[in-house]
Protein backbone atom coordinates (compact mmCIF):
# COMPACT_ATOMS: atom_id res chain seq x y z
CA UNK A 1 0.00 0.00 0.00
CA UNK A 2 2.48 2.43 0.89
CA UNK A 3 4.17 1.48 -2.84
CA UNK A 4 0.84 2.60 -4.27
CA UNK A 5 0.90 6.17 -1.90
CA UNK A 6 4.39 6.72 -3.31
CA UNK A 7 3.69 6.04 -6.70
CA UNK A 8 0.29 8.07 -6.88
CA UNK A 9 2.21 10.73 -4.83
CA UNK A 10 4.88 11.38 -7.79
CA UNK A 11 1.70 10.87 -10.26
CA UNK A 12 0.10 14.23 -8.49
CA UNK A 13 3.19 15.96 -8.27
CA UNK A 14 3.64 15.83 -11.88
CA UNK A 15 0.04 17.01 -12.12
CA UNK A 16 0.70 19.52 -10.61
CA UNK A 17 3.09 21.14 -12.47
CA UNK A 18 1.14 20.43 -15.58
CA UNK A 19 -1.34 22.41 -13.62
CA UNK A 20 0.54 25.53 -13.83
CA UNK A 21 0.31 25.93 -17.48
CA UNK A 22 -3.23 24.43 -17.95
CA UNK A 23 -6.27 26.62 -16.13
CA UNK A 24 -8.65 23.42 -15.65
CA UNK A 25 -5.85 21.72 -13.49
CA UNK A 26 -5.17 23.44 -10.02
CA UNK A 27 -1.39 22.92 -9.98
CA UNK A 28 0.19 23.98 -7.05
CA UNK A 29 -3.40 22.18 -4.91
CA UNK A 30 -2.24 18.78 -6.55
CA UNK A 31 1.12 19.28 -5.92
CA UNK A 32 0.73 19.70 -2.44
CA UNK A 33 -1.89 16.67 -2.54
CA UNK A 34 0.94 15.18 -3.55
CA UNK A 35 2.97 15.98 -1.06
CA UNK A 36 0.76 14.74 1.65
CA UNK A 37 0.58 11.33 -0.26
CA UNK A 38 3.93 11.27 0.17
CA UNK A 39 3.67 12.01 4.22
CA UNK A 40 0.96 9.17 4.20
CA UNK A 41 3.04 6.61 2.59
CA UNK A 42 6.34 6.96 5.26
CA UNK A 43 8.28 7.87 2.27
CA UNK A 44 8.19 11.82 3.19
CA UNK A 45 9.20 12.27 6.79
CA UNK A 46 7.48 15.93 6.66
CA UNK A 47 6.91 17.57 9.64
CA UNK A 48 3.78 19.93 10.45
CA UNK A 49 5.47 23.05 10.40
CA UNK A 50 6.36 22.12 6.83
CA UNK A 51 3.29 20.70 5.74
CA UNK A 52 1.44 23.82 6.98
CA UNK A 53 3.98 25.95 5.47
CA UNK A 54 3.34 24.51 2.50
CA UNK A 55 -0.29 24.86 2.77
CA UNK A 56 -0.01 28.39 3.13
CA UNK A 57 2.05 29.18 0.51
CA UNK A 58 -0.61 26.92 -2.00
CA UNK A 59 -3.04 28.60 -1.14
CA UNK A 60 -1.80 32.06 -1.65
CA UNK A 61 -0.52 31.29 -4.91
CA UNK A 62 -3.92 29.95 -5.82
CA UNK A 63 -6.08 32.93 -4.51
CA UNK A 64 -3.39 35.03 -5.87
CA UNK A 65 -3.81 33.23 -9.45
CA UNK A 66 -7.68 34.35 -9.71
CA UNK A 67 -7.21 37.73 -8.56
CA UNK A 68 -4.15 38.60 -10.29
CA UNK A 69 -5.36 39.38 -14.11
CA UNK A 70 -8.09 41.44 -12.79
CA UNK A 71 -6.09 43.40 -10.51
CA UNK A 72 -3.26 43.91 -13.17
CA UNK A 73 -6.07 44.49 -15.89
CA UNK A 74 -7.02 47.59 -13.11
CA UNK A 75 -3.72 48.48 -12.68
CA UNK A 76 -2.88 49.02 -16.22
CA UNK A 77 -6.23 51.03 -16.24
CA UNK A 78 -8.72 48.07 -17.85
CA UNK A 79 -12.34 47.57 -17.04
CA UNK A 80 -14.11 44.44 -16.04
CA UNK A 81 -14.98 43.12 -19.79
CA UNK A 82 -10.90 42.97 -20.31
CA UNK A 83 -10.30 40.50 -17.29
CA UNK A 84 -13.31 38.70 -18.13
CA UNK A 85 -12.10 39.04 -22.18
CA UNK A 86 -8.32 37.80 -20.59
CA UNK A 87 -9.70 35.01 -19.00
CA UNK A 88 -11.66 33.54 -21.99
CA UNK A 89 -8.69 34.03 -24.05
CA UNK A 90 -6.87 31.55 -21.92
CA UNK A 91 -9.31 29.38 -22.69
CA UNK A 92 -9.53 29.59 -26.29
CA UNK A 93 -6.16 29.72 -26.92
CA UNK A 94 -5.51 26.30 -24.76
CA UNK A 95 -8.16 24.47 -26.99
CA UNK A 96 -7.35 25.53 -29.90
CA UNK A 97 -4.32 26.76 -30.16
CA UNK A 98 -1.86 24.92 -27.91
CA UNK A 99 0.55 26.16 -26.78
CA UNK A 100 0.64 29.75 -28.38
CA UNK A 101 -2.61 30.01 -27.43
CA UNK A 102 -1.88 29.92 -23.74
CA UNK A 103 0.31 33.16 -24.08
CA UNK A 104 -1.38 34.69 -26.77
CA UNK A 105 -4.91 34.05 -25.56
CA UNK A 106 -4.67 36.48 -22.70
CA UNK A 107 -3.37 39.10 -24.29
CA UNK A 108 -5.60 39.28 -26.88
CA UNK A 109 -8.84 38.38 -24.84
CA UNK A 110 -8.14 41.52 -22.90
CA UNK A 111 -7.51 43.31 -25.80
CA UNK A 112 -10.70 42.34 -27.56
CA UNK A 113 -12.46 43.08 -24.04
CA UNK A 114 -11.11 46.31 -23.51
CA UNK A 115 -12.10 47.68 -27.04
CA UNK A 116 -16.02 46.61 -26.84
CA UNK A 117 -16.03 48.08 -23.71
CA UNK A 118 -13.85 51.42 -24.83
CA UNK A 119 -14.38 51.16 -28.24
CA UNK A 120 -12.34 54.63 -29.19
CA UNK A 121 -9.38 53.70 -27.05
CA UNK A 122 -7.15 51.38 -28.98
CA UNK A 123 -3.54 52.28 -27.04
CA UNK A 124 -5.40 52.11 -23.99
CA UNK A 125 -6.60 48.33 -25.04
CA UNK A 126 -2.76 47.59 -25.93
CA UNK A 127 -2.05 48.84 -22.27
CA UNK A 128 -4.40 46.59 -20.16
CA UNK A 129 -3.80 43.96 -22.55
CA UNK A 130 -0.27 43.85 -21.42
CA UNK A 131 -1.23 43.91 -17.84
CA UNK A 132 -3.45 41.04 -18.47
CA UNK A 133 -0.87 39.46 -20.05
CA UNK A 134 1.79 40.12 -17.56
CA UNK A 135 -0.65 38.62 -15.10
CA UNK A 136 -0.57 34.94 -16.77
CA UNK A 137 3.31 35.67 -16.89
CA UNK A 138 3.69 35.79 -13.07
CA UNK A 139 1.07 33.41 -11.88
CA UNK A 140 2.22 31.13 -14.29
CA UNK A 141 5.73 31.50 -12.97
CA UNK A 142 4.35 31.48 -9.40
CA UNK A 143 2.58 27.91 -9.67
CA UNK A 144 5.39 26.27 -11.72
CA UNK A 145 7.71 27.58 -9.04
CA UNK A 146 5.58 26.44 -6.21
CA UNK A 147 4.62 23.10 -7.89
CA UNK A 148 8.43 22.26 -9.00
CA UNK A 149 9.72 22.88 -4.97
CA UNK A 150 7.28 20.81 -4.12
CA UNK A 151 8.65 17.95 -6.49
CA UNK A 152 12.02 19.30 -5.55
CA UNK A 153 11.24 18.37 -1.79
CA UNK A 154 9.47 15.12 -2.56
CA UNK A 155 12.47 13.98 -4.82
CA UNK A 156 15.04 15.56 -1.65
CA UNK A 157 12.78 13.42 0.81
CA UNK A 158 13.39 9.57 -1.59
CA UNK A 159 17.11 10.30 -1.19
């Protein structure tokens, strides 16, 4: 059984840095599911404090990954329809458009968002388009770098 923990443990892990790059996977939560298989099967002698730690820090990055675009999308000056426009980008451009779509989507959903809803205002759309976009950049980079010390300490933990 414990085999089976381990083995399902590395399984998530690897999940979970998938999850980073695709939206419909919650990367850093399965990496840190993952983690805790590891605990379970004696493999990872985790403490509490670490586990906890760890908890924390997934879920900041994951609150942080859904408020992020439309905070940057109001930082850059955008309205609501250019989050909202950045978001279903991301989705579009994962299905059908892989993997240029997952950068490009964003960017251009908040584009496309911010002109309907400022339709006169093309440098502004440019603008909050590249907040939206630098949004995906850092979350991105936050859950991959979340998700891959996770792995990191899972890996350090088999040693």
């Amino acid at each position: 059984m414990e085999l089976i923990l381990l083995i399902l443990a590395f399984i998530v892990l690897i999940a979970g840095i998938i999850g980073a790059f695709v939206p419909v996977l919650p990367g850093p939560p399965l990496s840190f599911i993952g983690l805790m298989l590891m605990k379970w099967s004696g493999f990872g002698n985790f403490s509490p404090f670490f586990l906890w730690m760890w908890f924390g820090i997934t879920a900041v990055v994951t609150v942080m990954d859904y408020f992020l675009p439309s905070l940057m999308a109001k930082q850059f000056g955008g309205s609501r329809a250019a989050a909202i426009g950045s978001f279903l980008g991301l989705l579009v451009g994962i299905f059908v458009f892989p993997p240029w779509g997952m950068i490009a989507g964003p960017f251009l959903g908040a584009w496309a968002g911010e002109l309907i809803h400022s339709r006169a205002d093309g440098a502004k759309a440019v603008k909050v388009a590249f907040g939206a976009f630098l949004a995906f950049i850092v979350g991105t980079g936050a859950k991959l770098i979340v998700s891959s010390l996770m792995l990191f300490y899972a890996v350090k933990a088999m040693l």
